[in-house]
C-alpha atoms as a PDB file:
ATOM      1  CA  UNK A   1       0.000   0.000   0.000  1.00  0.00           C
ATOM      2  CA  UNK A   2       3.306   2.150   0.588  1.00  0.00           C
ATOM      3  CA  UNK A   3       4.103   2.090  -2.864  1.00  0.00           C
ATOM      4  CA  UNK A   4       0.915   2.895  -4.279  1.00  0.00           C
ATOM      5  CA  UNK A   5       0.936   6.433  -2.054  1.00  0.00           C
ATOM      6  CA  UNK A   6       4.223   7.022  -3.356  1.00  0.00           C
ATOM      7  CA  UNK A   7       3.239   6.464  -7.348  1.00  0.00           C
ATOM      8  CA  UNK A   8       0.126   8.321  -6.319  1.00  0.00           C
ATOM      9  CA  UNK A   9       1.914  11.604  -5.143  1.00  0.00           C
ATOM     10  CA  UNK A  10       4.862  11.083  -7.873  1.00  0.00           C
ATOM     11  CA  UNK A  11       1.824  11.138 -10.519  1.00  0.00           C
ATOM     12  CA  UNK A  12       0.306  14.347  -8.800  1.00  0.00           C
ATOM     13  CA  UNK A  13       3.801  16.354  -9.042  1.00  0.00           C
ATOM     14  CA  UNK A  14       4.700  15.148 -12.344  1.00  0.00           C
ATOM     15  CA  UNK A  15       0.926  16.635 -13.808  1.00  0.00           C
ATOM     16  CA  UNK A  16       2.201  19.742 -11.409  1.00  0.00           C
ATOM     17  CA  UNK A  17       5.116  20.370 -13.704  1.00  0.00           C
ATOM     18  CA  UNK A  18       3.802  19.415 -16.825  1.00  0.00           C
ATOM     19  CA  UNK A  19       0.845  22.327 -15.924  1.00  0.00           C
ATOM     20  CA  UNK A  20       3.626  24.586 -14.952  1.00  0.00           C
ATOM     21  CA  UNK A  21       5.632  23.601 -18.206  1.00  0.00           C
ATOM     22  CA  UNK A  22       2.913  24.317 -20.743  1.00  0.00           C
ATOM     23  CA  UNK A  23       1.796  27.430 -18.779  1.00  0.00           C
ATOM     24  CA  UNK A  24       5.743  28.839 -19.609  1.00  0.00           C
ATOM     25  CA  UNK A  25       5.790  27.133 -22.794  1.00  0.00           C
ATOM     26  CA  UNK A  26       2.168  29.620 -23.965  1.00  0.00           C
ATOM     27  CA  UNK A  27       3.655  32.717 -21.833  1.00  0.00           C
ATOM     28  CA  UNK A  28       6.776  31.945 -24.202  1.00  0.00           C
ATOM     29  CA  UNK A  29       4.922  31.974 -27.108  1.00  0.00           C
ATOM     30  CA  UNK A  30       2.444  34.555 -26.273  1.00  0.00           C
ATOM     31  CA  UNK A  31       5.077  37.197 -25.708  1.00  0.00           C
ATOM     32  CA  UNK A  32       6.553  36.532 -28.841  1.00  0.00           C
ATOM     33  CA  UNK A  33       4.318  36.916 -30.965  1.00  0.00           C
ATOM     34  CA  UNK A  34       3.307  40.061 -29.517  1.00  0.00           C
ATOM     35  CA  UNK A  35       6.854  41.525 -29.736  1.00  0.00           C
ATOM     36  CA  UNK A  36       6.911  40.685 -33.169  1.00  0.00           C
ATOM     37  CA  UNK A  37       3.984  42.848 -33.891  1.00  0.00           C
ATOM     38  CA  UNK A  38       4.496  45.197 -32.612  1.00  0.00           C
ATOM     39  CA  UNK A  39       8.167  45.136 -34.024  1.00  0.00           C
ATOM     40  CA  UNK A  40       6.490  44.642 -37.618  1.00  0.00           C
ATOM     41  CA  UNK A  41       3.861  48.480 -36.773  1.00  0.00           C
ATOM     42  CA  UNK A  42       6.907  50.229 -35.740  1.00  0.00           C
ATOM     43  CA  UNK A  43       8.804  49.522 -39.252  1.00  0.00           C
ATOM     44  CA  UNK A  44       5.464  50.572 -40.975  1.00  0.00           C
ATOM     45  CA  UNK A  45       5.298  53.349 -39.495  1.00  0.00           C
ATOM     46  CA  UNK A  46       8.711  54.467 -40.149  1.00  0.00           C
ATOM     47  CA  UNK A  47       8.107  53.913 -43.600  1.00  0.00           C
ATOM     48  CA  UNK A  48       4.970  56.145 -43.905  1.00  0.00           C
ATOM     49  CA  UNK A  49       6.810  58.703 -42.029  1.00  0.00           C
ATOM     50  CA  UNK A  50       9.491  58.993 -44.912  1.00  0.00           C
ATOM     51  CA  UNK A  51       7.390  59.520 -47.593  1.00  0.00           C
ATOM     52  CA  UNK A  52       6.941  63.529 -46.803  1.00  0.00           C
ATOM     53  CA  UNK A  53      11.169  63.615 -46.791  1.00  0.00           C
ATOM     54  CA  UNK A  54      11.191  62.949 -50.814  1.00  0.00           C
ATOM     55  CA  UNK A  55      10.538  65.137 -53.405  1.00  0.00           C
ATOM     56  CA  UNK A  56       7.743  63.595 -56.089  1.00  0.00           C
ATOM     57  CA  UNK A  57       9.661  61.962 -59.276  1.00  0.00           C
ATOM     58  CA  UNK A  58       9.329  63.906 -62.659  1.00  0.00           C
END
C-alpha cells in the first residue's frame, strides 16, 4: 500500500510540472508573438513617415 501512495503523489507532481511547463511554454509563445507585432507596426510606421522627406519623381 506504501508504494501505491508514493506512485500516487509522484503522478500528482509530475501533472504539477507538466501544468507549470505548458503554462511557460504559452507565456513563451504569447510574448513573442506580440513583440513581433508590434516590431512589424513600428517599421510601418517608419516607412509612412518617410514619404513627406522625398521630393515627387518627374
Amino acid at each position: 500500500m506504501f508504494e501505491y501512495e508514493i506512485q500516487q503523489s509522484r503522478h500528482a507532481e509530475l501533472v504539477q510540472e507538466a501544468a507549470q511547463a505548458r503554462l511557460a511554454r504559452q507565456a513563451s509563445k504569447a510574448a513573442k508573438s506580440a513583440g513581433g507585432r508590434r516590431g512589424d507596426k513600428k517599421q510601418v510606421g517608419a516607412a509612412r513617415s518617410l514619404r513627406g522627406h522625398f521630393t515627387r519623381a518627374a
